[in-house]
N, C-alpha and C. Protein backbone atom coordinates (compact mmCIF):
# COMPACT_ATOMS: atom_id res chain seq x y z
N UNK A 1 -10.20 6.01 18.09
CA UNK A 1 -9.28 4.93 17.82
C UNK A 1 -8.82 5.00 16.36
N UNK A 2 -7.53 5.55 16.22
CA UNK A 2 -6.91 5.31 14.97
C UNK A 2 -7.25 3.91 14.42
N UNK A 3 -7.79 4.27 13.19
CA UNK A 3 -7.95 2.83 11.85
C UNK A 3 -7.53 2.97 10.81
N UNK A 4 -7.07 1.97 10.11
CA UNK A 4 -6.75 2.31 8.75
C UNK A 4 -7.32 0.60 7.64
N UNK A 5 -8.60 1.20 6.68
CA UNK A 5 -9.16 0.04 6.24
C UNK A 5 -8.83 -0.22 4.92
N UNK A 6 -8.22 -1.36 4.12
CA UNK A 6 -7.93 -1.25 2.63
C UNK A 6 -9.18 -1.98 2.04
N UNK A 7 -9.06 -1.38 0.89
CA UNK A 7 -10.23 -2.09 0.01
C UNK A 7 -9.75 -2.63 -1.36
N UNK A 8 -10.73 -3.18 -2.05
CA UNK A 8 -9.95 -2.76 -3.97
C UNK A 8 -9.28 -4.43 -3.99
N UNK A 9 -9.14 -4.96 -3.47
CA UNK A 9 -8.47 -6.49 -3.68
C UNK A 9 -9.29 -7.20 -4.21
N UNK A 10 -8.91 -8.49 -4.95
CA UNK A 10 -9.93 -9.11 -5.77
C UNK A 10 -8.54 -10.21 -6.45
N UNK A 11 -9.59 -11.10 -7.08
CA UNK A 11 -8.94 -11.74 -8.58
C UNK A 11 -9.15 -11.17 -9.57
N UNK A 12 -8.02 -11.18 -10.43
CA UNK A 12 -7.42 -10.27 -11.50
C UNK A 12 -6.39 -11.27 -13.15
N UNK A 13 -6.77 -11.07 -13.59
CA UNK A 13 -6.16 -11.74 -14.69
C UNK A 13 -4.53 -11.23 -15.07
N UNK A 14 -3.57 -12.12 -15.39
CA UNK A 14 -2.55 -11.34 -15.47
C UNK A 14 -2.36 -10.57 -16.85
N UNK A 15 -1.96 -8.81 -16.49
CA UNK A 15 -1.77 -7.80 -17.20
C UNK A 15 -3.27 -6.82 -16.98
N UNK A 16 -4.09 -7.80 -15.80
CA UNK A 16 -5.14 -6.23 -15.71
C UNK A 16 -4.08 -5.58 -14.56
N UNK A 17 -6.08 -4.70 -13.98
CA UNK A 17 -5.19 -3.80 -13.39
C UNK A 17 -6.02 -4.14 -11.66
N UNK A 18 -5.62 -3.27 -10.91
CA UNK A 18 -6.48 -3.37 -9.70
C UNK A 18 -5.91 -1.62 -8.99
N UNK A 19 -6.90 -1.00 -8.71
CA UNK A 19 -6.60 -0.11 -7.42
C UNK A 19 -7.33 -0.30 -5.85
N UNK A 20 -6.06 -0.23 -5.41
CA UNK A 20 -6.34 -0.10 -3.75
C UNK A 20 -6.51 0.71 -3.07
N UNK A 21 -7.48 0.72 -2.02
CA UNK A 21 -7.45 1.86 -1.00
C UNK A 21 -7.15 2.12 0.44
N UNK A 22 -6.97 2.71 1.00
CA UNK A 22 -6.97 2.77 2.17
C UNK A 22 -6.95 3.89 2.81
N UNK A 23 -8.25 4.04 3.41
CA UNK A 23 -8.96 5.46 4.48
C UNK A 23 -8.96 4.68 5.87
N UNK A 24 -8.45 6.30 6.03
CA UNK A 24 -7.92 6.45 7.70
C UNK A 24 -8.94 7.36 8.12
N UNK A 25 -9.58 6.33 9.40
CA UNK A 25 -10.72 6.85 10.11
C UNK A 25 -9.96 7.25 11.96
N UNK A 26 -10.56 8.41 12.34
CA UNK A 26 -10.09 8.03 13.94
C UNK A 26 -8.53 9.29 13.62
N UNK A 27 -8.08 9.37 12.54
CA UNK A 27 -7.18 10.59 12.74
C UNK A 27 -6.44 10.97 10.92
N UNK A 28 -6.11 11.68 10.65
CA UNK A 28 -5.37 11.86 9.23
C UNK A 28 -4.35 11.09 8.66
N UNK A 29 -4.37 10.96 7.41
CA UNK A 29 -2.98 11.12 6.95
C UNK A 29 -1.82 11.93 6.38
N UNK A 30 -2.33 12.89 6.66
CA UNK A 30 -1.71 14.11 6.17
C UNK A 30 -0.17 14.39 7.03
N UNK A 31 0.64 14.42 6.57
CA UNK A 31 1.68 14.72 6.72
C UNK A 31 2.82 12.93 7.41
N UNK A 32 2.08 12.78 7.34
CA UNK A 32 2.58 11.14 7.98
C UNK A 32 2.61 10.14 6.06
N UNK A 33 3.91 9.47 6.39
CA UNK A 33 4.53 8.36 5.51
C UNK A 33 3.28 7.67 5.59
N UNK A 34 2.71 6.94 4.76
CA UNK A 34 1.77 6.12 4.55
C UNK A 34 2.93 4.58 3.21
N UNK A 35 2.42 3.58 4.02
CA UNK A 35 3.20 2.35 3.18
C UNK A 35 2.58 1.50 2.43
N UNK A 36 2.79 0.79 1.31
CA UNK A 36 1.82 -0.40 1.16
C UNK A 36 3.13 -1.23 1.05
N UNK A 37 2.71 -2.72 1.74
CA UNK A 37 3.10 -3.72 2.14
C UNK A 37 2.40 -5.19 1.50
N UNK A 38 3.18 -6.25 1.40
CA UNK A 38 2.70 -7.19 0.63
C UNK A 38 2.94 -8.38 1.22
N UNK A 39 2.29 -9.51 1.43
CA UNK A 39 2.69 -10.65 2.05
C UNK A 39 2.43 -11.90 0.95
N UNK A 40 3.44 -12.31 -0.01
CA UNK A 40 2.73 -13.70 -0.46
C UNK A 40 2.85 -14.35 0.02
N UNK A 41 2.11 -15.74 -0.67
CA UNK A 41 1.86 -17.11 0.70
C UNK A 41 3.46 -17.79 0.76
N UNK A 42 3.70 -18.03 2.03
CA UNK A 42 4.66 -18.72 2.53
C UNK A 42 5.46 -17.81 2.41
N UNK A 43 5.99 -16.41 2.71
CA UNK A 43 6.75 -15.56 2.31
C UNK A 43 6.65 -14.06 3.17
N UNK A 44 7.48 -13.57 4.04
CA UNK A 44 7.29 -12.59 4.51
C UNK A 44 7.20 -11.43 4.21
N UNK A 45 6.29 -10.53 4.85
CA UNK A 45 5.52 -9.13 4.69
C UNK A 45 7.16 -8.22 4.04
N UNK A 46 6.52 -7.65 2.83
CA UNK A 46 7.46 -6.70 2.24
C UNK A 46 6.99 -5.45 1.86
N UNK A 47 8.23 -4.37 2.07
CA UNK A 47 7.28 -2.79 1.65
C UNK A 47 7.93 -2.75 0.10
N UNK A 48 6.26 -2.20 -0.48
CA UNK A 48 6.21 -1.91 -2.04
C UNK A 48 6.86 -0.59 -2.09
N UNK A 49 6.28 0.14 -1.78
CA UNK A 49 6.14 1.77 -2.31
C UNK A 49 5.40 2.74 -1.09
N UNK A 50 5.56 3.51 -0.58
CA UNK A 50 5.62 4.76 0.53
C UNK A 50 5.30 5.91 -0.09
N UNK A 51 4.47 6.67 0.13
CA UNK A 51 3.74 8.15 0.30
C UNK A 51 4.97 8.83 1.19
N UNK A 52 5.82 9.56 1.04
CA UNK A 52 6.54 10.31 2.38
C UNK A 52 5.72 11.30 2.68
N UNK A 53 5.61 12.08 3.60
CA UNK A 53 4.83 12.87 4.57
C UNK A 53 5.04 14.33 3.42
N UNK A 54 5.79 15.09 2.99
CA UNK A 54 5.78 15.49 1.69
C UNK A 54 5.07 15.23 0.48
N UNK A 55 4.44 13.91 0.48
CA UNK A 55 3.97 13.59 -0.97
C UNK A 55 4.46 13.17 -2.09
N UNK A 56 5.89 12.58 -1.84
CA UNK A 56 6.49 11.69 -2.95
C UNK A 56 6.65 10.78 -2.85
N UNK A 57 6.83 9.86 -3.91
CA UNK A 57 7.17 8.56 -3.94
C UNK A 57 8.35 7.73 -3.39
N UNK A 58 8.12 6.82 -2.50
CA UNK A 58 9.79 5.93 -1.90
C UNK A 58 9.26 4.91 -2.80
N UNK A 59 10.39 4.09 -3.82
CA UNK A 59 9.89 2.53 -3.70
C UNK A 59 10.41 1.54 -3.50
N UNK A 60 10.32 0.90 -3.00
CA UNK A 60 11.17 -0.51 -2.08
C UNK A 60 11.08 -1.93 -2.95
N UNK A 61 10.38 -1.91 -3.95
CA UNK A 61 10.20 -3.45 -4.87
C UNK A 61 10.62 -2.78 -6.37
N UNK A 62 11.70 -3.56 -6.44
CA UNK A 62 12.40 -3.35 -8.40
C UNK A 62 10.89 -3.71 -9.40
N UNK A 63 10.10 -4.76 -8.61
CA UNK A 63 9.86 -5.69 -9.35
C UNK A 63 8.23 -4.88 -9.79
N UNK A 64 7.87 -3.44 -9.52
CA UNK A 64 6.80 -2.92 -9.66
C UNK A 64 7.25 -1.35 -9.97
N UNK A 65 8.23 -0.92 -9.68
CA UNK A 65 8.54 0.38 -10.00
C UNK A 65 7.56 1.26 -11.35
N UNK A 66 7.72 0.59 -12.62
CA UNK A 66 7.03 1.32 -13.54
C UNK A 66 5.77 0.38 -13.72
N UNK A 67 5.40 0.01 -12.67
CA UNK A 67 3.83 -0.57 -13.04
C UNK A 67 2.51 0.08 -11.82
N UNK A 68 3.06 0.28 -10.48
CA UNK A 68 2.42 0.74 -9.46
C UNK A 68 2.94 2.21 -9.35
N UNK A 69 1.48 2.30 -8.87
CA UNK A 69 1.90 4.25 -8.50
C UNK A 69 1.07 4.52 -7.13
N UNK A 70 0.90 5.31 -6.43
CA UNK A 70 0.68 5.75 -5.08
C UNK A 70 0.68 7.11 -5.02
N UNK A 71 -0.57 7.27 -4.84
CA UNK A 71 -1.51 8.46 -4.61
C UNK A 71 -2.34 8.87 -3.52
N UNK A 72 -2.47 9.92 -3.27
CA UNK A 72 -3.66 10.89 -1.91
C UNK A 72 -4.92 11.22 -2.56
N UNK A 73 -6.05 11.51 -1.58
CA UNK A 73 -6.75 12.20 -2.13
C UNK A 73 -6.39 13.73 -1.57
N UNK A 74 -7.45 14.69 -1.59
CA UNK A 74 -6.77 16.30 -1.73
C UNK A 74 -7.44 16.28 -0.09
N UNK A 75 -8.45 15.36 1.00
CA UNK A 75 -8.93 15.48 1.94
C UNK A 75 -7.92 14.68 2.69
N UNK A 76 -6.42 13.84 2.31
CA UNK A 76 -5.26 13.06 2.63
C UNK A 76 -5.82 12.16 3.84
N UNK A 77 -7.29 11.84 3.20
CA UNK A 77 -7.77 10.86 4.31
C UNK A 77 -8.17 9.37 3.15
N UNK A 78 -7.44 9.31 2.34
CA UNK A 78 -7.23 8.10 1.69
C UNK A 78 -5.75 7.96 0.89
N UNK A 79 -5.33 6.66 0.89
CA UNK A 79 -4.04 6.43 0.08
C UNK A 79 -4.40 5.52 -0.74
N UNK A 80 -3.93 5.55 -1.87
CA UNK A 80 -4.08 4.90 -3.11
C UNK A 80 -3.21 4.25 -4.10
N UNK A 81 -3.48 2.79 -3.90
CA UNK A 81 -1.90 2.40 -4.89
C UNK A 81 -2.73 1.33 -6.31
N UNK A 82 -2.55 2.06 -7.45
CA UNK A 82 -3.09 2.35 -8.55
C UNK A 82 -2.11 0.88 -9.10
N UNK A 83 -2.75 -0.05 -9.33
CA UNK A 83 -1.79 -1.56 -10.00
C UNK A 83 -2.14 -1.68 -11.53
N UNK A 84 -0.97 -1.38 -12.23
CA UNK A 84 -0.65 -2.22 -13.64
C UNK A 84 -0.19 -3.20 -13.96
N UNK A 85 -0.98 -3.70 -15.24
CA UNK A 85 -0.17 -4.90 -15.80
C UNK A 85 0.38 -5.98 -14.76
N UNK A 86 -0.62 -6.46 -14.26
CA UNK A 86 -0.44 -7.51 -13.12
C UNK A 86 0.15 -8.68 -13.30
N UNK A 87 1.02 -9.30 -12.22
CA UNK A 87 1.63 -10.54 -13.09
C UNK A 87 1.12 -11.13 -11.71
N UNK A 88 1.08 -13.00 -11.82
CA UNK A 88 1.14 -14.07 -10.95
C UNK A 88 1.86 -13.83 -9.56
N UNK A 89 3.46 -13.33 -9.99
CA UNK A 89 4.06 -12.82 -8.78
C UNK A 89 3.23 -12.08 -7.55
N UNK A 90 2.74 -11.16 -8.35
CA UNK A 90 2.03 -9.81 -7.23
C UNK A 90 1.29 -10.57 -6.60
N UNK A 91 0.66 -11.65 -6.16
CA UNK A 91 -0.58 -12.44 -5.18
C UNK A 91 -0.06 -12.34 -4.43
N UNK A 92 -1.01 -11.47 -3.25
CA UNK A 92 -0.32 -12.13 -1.89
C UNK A 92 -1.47 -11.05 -1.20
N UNK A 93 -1.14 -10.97 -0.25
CA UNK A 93 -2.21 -9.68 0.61
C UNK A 93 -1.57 -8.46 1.28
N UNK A 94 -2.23 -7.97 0.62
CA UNK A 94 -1.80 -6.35 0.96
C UNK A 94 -2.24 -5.41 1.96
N UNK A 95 -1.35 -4.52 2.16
CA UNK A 95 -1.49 -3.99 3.49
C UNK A 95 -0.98 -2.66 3.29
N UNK A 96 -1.89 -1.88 4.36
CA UNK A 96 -1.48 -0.42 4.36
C UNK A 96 -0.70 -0.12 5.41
N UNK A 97 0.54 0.86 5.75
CA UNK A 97 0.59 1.14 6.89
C UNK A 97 1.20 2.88 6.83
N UNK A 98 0.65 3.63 8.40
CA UNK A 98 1.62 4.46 8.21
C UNK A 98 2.07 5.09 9.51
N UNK A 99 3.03 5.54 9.54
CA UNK A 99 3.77 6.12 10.35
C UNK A 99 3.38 7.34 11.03
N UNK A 100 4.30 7.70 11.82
CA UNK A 100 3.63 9.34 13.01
C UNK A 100 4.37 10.02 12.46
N UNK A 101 3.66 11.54 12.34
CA UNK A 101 3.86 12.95 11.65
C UNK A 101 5.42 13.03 11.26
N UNK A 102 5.28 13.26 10.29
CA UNK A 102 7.03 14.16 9.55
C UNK A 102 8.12 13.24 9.77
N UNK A 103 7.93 11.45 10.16
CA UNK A 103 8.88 11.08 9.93
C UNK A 103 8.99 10.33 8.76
N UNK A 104 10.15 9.79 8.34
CA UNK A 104 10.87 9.44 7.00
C UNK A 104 9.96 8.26 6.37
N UNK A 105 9.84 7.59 5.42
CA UNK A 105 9.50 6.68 4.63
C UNK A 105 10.36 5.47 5.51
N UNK A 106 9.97 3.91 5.77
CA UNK A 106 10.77 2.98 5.88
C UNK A 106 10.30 1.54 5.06
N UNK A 107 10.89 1.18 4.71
CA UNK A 107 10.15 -0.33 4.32
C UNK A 107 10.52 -1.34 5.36
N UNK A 108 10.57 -0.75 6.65
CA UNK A 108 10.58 -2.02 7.68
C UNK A 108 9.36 -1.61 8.28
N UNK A 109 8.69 -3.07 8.67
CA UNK A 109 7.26 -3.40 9.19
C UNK A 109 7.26 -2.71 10.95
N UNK A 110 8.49 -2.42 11.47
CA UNK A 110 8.52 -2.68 12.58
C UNK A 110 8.30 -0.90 12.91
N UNK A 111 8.73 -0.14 11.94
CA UNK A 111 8.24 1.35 11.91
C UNK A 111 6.76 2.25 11.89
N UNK A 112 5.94 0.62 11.51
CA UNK A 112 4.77 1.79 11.49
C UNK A 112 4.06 0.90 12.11
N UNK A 113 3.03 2.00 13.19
CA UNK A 113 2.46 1.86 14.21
C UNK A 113 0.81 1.14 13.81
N UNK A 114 0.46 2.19 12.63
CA UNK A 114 -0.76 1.36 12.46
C UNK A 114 -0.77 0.58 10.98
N UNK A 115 -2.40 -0.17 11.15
CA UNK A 115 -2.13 -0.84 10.11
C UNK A 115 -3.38 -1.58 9.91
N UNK A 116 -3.99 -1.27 8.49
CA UNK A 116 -4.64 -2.19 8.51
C UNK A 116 -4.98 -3.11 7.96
N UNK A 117 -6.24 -4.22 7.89
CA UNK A 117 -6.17 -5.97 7.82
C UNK A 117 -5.56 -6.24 6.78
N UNK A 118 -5.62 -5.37 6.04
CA UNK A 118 -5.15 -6.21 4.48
C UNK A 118 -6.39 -6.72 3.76
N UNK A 119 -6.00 -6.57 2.31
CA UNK A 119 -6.96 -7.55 1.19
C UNK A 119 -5.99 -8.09 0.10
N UNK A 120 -6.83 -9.20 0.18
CA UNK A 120 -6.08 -10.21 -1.00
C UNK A 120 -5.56 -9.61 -2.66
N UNK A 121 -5.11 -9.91 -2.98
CA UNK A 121 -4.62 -9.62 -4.06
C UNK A 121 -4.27 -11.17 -5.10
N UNK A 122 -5.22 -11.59 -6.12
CA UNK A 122 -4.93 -12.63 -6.73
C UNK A 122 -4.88 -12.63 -8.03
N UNK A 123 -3.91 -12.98 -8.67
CA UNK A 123 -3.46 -12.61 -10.19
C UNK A 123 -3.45 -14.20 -10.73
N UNK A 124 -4.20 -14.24 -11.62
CA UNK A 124 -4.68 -15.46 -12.51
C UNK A 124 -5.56 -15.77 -13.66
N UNK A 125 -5.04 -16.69 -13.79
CA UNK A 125 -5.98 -16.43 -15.70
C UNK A 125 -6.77 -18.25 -15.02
């Protein structure tokens, strides 16, 4: 059974940092779009930034471009989105998702098949 579990969420002061994870148990990520996704409260699920099946960066939020980055490990059975300089905005809960082999990056929720629970993300002094 394909899984995909994130970790790395927490409370965070604004301008630290936080990294996230997410390992895929049950099948790879290798060559498949991998997404991270964000939900703040009262506010619907949005895509941050995408792994494309290639290994480059998509990013879908203005509002993190030069602060978040998104990374593999070299076994492409973890994805990694590396958070700077955190502001209040960024709270919300985060989510991994990714897509089936060699297709494109999307920041719509409705493209990727798996996904998993999410962890909080809370920025506060």
């Amino acid at each position: 059974q394909p899984q995909l579990v994130e970790s790395g969420g927490g409370l965070v002061q604004p301008g630290g940092s936080l990294r996230l994870a997410c390992e895929a148990s049950g099948f790879t990520l290798d060559k498949r779009p991998v997404g991270w996704f964000r939900q703040a409260p009262g506010k619907e699920r949005e895509g941050i930034l995408c792994l494309t099946s290639s290994g480059t960066r998509k990013n879908y939020a203005d509002s993190v471009w030069d602060r978040f980055t998104i990374s593999t490990d070299n076994a492409k059975s973890t994805v990694y989105l590396q958070m700077n300089n955190l502001k209040p905005e960024d709270t919300g809960l985060y989510y991994c998702a990714a897509r089936v082999y060699r297709t494109p990056c999307s920041a719509s929720t409705d493209a990727y098949p798996y996904w998993g629970q999410g962890t909080q993300v809370t920025v506060s002094s």
